[in-house]
PDB file of N, CA and C in Angstrom:
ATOM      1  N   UNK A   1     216.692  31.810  45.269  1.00  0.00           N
ATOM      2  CA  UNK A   1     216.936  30.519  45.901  1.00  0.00           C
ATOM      3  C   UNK A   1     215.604  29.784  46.080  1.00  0.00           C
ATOM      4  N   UNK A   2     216.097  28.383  45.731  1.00  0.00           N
ATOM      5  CA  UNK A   2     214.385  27.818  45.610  1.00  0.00           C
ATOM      6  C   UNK A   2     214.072  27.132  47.434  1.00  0.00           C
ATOM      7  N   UNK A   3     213.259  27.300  47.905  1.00  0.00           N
ATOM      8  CA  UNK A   3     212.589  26.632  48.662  1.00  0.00           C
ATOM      9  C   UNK A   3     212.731  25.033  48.641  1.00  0.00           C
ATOM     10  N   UNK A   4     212.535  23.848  49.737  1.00  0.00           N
ATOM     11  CA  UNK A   4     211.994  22.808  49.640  1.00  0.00           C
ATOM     12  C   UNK A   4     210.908  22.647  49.038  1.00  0.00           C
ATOM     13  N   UNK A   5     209.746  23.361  49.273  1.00  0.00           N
ATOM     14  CA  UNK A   5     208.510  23.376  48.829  1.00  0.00           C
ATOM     15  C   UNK A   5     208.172  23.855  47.395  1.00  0.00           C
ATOM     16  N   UNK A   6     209.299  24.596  46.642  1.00  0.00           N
ATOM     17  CA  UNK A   6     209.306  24.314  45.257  1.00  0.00           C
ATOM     18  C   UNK A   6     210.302  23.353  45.026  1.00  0.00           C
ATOM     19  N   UNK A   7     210.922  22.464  45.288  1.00  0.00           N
ATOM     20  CA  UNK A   7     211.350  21.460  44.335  1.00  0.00           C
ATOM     21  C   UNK A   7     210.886  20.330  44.508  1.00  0.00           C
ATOM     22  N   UNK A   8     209.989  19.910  46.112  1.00  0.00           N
ATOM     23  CA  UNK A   8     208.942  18.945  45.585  1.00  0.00           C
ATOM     24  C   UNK A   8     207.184  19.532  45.379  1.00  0.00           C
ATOM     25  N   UNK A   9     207.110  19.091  44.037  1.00  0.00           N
ATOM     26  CA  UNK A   9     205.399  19.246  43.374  1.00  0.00           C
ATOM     27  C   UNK A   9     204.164  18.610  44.418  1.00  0.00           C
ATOM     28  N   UNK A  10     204.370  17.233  44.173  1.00  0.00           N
ATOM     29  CA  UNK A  10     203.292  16.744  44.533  1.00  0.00           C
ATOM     30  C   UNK A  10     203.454  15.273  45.083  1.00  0.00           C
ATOM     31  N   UNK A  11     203.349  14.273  45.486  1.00  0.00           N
ATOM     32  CA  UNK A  11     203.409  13.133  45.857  1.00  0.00           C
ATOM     33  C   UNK A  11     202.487  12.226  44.307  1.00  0.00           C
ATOM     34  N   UNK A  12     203.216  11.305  44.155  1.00  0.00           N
ATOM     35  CA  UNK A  12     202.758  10.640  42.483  1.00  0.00           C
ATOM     36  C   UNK A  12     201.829   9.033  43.433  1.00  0.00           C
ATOM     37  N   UNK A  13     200.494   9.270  43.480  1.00  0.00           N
ATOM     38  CA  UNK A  13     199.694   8.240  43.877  1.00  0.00           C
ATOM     39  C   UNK A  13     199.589   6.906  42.660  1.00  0.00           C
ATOM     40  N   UNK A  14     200.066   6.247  42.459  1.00  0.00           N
ATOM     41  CA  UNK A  14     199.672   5.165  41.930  1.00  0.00           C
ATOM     42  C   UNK A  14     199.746   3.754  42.218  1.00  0.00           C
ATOM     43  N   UNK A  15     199.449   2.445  41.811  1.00  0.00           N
ATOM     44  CA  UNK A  15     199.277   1.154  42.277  1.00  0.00           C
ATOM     45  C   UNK A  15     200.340   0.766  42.366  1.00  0.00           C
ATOM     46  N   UNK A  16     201.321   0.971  41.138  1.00  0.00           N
ATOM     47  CA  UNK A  16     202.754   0.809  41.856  1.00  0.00           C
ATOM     48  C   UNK A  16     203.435   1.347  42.506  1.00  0.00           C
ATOM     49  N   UNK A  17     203.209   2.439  42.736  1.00  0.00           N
ATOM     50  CA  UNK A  17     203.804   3.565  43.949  1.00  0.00           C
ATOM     51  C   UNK A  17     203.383   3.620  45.126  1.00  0.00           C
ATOM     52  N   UNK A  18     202.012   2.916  45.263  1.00  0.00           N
ATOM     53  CA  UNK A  18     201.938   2.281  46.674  1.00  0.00           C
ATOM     54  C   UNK A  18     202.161   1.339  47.140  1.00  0.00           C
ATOM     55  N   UNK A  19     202.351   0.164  46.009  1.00  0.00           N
ATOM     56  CA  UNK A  19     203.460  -1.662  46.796  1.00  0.00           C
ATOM     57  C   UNK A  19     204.663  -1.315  47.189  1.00  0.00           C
ATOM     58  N   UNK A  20     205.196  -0.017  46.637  1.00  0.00           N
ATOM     59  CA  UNK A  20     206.799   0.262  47.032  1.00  0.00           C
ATOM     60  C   UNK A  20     206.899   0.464  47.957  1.00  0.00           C
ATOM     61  N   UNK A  21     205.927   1.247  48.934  1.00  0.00           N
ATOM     62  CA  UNK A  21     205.711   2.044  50.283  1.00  0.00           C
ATOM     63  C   UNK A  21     206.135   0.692  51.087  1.00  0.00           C
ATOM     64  N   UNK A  22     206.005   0.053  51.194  1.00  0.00           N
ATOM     65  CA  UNK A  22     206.393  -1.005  52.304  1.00  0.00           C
ATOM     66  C   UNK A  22     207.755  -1.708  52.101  1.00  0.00           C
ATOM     67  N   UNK A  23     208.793  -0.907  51.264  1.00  0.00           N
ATOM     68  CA  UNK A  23     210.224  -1.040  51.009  1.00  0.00           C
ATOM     69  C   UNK A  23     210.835  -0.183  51.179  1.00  0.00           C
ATOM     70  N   UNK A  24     209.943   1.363  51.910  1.00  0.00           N
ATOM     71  CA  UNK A  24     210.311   2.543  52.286  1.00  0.00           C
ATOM     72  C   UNK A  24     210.681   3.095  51.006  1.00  0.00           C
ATOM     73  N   UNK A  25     209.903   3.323  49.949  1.00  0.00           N
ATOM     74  CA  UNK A  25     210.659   3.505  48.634  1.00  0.00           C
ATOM     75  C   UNK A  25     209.028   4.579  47.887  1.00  0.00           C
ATOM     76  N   UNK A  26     209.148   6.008  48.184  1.00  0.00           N
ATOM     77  CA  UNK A  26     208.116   7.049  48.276  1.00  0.00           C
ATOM     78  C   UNK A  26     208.270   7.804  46.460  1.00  0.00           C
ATOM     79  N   UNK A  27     207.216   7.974  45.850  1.00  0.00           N
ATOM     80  CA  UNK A  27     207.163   8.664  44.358  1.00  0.00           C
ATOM     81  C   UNK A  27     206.714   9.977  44.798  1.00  0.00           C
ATOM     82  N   UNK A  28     207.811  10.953  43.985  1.00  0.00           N
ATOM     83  CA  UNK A  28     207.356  12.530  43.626  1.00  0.00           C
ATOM     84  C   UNK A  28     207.781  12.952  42.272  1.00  0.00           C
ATOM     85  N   UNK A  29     206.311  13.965  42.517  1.00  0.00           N
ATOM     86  CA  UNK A  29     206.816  14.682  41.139  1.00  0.00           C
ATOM     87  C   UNK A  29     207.802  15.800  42.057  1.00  0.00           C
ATOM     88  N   UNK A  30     209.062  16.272  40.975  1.00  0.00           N
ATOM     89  CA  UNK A  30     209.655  17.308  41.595  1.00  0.00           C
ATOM     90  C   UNK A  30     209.528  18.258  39.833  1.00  0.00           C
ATOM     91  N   UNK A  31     210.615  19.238  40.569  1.00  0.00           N
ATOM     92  CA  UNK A  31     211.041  20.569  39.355  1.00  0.00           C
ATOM     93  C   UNK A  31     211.970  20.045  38.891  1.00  0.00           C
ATOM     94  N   UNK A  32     211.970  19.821  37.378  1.00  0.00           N
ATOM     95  CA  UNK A  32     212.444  19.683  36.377  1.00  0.00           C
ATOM     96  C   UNK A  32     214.145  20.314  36.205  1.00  0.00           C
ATOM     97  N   UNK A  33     214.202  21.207  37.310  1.00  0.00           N
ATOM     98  CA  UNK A  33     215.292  21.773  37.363  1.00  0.00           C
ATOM     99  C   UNK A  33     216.251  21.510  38.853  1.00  0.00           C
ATOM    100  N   UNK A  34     215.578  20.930  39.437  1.00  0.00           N
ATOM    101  CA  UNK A  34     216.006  19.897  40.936  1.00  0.00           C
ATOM    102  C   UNK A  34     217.348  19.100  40.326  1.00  0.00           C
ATOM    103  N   UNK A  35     218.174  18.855  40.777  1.00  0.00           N
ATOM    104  CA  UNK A  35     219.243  17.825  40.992  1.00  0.00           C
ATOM    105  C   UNK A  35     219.127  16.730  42.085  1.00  0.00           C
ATOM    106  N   UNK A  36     219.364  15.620  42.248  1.00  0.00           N
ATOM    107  CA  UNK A  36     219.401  14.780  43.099  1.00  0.00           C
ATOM    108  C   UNK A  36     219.843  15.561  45.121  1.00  0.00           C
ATOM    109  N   UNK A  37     221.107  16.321  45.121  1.00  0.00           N
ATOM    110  CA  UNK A  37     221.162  16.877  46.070  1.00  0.00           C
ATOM    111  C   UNK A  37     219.947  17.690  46.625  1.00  0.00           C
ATOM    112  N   UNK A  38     219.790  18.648  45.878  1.00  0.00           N
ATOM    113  CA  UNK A  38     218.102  19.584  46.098  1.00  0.00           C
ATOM    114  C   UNK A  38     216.804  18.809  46.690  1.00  0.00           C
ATOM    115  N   UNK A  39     217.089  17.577  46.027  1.00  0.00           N
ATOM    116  CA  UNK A  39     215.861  16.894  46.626  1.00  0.00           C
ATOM    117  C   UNK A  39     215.923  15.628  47.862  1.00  0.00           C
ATOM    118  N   UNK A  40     216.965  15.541  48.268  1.00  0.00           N
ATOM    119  CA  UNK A  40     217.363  14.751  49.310  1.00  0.00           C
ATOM    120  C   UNK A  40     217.060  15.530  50.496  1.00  0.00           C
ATOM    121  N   UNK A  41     217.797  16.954  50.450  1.00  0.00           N
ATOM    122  CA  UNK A  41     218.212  17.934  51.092  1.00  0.00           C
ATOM    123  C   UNK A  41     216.292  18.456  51.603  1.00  0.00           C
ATOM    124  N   UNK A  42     215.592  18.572  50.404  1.00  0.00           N
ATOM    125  CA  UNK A  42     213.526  18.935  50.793  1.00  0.00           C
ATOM    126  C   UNK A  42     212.956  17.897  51.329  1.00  0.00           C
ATOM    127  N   UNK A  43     213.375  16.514  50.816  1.00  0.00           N
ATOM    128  CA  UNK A  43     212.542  15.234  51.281  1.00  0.00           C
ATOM    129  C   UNK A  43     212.869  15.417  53.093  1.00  0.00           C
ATOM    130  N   UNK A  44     214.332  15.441  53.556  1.00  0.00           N
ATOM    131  CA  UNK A  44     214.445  15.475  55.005  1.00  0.00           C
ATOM    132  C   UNK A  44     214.195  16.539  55.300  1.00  0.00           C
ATOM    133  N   UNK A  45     213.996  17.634  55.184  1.00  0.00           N
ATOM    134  CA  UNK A  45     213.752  18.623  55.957  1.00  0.00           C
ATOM    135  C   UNK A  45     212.070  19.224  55.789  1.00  0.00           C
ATOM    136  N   UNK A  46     211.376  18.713  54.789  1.00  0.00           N
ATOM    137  CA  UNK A  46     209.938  18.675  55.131  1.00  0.00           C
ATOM    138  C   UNK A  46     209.022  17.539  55.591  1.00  0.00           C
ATOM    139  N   UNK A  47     209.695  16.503  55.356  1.00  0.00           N
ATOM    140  CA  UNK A  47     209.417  15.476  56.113  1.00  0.00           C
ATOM    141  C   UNK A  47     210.259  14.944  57.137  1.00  0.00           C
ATOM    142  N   UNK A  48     210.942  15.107  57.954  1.00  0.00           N
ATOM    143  CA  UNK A  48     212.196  15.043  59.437  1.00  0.00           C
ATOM    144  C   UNK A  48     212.550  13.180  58.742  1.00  0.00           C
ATOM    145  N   UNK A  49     212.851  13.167  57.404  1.00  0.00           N
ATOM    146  CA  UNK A  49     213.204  11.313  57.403  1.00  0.00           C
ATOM    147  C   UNK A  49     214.726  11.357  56.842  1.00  0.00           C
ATOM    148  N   UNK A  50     215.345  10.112  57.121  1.00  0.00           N
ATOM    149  CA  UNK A  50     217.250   9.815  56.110  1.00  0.00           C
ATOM    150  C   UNK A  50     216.596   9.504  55.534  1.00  0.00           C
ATOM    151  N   UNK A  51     216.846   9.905  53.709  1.00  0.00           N
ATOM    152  CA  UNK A  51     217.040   9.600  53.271  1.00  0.00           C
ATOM    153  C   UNK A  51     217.918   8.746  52.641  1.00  0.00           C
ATOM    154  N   UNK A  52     218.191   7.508  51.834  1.00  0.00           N
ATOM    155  CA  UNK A  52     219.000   6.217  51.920  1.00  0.00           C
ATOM    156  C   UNK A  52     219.347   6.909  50.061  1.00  0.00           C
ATOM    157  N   UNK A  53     219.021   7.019  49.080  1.00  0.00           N
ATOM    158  CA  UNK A  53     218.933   7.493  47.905  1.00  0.00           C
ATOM    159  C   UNK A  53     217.508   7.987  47.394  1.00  0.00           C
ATOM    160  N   UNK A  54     218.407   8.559  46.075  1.00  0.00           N
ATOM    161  CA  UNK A  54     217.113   9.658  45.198  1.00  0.00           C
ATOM    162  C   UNK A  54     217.794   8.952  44.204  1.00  0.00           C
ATOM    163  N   UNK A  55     216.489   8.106  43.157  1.00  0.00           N
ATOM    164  CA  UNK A  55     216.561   7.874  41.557  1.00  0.00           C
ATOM    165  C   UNK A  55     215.575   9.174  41.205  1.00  0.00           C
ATOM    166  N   UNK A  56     216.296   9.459  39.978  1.00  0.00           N
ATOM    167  CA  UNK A  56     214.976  10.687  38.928  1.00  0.00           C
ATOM    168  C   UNK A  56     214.742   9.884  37.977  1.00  0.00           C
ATOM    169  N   UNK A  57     213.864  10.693  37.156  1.00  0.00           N
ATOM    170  CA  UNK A  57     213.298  10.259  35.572  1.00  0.00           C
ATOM    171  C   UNK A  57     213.237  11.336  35.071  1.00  0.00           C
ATOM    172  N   UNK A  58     213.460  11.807  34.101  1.00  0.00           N
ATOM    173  CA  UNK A  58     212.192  12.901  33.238  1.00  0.00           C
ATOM    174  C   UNK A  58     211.288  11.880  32.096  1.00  0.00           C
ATOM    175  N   UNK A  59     210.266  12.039  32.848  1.00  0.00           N
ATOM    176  CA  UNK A  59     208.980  11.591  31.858  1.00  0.00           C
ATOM    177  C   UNK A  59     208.734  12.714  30.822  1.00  0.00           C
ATOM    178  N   UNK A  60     208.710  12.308  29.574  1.00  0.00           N
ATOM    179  CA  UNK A  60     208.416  13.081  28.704  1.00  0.00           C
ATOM    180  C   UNK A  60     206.944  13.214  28.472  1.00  0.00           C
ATOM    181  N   UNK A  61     206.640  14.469  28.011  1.00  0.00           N
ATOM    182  CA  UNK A  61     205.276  14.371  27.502  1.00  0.00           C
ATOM    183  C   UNK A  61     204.492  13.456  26.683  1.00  0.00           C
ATOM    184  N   UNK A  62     202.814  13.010  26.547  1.00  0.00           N
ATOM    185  CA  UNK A  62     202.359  11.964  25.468  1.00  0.00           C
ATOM    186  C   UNK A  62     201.802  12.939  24.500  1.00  0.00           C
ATOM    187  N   UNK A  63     201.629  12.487  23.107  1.00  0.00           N
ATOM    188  CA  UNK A  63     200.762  12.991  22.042  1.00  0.00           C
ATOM    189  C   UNK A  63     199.011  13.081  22.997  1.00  0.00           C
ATOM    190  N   UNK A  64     198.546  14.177  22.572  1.00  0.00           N
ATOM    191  CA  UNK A  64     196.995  14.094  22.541  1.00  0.00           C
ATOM    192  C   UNK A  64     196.393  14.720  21.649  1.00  0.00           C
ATOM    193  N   UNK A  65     194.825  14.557  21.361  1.00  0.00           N
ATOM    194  CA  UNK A  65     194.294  14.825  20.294  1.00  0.00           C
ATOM    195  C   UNK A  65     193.071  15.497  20.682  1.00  0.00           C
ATOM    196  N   UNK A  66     193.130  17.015  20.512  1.00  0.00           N
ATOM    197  CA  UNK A  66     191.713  16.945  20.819  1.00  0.00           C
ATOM    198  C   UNK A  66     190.250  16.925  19.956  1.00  0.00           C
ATOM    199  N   UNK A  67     189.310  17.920  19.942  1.00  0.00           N
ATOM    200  CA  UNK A  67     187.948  17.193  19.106  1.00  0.00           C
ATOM    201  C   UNK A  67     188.335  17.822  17.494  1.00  0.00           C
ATOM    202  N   UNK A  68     189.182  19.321  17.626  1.00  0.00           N
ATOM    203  CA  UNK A  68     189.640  19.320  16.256  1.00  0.00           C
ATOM    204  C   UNK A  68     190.508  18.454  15.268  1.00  0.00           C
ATOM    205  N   UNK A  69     191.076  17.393  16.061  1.00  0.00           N
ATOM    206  CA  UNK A  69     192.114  16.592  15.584  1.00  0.00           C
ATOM    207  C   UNK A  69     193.193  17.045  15.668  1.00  0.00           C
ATOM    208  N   UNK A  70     193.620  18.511  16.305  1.00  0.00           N
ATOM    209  CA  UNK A  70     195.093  18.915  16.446  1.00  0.00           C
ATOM    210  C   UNK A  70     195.851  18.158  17.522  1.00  0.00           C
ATOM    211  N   UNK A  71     196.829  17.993  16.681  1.00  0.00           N
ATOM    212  CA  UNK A  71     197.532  17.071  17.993  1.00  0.00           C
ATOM    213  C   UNK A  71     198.563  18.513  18.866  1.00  0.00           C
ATOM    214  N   UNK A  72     197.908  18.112  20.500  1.00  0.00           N
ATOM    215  CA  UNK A  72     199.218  18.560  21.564  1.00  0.00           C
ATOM    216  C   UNK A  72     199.805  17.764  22.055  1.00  0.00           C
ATOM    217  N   UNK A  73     200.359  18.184  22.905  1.00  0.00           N
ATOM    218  CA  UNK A  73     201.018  17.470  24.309  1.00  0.00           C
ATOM    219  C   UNK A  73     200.970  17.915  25.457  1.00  0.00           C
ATOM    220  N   UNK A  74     201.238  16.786  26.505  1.00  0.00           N
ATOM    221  CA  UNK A  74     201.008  17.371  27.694  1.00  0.00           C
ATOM    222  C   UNK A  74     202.416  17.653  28.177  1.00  0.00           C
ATOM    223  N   UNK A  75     202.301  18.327  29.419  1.00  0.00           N
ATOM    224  CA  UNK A  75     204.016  18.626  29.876  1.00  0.00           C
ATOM    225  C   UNK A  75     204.832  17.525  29.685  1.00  0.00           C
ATOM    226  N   UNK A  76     206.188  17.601  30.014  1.00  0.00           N
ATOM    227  CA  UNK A  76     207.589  16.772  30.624  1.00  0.00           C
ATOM    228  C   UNK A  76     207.138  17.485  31.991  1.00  0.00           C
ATOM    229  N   UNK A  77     207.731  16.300  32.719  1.00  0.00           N
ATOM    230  CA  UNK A  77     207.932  16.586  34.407  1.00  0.00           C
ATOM    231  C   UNK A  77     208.975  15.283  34.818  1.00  0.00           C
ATOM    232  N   UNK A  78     209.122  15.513  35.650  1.00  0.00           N
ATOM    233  CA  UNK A  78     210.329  15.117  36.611  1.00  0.00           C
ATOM    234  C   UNK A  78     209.984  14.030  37.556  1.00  0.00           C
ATOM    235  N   UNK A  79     210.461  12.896  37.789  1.00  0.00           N
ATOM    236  CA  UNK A  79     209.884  12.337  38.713  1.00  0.00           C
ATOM    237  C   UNK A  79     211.495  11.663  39.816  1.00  0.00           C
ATOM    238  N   UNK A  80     211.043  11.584  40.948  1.00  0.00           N
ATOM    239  CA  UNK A  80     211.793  11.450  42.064  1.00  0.00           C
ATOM    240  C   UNK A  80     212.025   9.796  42.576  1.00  0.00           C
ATOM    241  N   UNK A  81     212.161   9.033  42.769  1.00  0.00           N
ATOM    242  CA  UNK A  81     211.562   7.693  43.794  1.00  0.00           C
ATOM    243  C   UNK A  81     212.495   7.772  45.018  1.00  0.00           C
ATOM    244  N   UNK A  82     212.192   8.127  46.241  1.00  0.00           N
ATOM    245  CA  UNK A  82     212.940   8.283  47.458  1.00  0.00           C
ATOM    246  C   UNK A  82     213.154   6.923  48.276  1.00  0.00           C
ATOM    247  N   UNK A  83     214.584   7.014  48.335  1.00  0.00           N
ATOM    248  CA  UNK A  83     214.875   5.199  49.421  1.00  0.00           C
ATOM    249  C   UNK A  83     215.281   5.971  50.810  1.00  0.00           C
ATOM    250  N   UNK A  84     214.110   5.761  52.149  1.00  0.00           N
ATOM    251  CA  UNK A  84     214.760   5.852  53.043  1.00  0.00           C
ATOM    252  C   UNK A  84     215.411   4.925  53.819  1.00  0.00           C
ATOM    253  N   UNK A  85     216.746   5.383  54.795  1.00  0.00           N
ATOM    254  CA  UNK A  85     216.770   4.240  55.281  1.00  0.00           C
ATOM    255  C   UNK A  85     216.056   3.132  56.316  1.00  0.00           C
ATOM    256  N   UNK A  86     217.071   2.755  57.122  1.00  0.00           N
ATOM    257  CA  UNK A  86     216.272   1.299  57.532  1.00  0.00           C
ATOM    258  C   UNK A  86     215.637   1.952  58.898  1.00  0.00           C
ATOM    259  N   UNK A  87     216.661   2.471  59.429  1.00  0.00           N
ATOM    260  CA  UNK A  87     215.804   3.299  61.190  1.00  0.00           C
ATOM    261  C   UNK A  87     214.963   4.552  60.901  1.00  0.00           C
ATOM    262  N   UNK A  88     215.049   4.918  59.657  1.00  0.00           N
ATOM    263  CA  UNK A  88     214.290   6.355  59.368  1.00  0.00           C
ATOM    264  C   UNK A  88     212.466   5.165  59.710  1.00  0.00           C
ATOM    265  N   UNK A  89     211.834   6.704  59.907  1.00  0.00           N
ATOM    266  CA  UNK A  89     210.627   6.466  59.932  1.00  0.00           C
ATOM    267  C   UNK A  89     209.921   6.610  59.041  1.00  0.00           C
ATOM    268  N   UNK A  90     208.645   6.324  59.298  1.00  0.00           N
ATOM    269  CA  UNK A  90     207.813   6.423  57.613  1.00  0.00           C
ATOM    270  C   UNK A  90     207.135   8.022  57.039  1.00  0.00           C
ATOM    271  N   UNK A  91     206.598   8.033  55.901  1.00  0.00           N
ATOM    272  CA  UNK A  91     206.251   9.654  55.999  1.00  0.00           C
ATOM    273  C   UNK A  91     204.475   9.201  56.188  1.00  0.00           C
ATOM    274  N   UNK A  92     204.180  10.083  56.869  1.00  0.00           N
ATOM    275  CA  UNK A  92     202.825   9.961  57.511  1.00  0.00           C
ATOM    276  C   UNK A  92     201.783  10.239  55.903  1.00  0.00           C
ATOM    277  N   UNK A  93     202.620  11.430  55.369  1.00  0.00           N
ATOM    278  CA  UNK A  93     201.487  11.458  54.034  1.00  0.00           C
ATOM    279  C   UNK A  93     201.106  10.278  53.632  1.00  0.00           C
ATOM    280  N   UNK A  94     201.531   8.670  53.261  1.00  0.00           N
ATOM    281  CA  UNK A  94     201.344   8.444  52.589  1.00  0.00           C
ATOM    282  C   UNK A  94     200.765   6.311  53.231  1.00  0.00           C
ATOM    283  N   UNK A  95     200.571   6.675  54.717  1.00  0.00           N
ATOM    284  CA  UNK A  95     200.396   6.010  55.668  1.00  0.00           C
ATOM    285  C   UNK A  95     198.713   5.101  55.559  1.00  0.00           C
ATOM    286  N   UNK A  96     197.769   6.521  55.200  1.00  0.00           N
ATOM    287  CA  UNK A  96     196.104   5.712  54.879  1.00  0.00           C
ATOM    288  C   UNK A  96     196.176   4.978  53.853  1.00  0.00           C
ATOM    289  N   UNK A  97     196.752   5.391  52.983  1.00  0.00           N
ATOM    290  CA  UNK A  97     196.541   4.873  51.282  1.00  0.00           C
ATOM    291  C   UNK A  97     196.853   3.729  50.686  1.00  0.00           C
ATOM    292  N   UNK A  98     197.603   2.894  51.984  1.00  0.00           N
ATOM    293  CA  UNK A  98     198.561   1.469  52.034  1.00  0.00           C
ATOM    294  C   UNK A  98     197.353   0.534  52.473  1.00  0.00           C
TER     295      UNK A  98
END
């Protein structure tokens, strides 16, 4: 049985993932093997917030090249965007960065 703390990874910092923060609308990477329930169910109970909805993605991996010219790739991962609702409170992680 998985934990909260394995089905969310990491919090996804970026420029558009921080204008959302002030629509109560939070980016994670989760496990690839998470369902929408799994991660509603970790977002409130490691952070005490309602959740309002969970959109996913799977981002697929990009081509890379390294100095031999072999091409890899980097992982697929999973991504989350959390809507809390309107009386929920905010999550403190992500409070300086705004």
């Amino acid at each position: 049985m998985k934990t909260a703390y394995d089905i969310i990874i990491r919090p996804v910092i970026t420029e558009k993932s921080m204008e959302a923060v002030a629509d109560k609308k939070y980016v994670f990477e989760v496990a690839k093997s998470a369902n929408k329930v799994e991660i509603r169910k970790a977002i409130e109970q490691i952070f005490g917030v309602k959740v309002a909805s969970v959109n996913t993605i799977n981002v697929p991996g990009k081509a890379t090249r390294g100095r031999t010219g072999r091409v890899g790739y980097t992982s697929d991962w999973k991504k989350a965007i959390i809507t809390l609702t309107e009386e929920s409170k905010t999550i403190e992680l992500f409070e300086g960065m705004v």
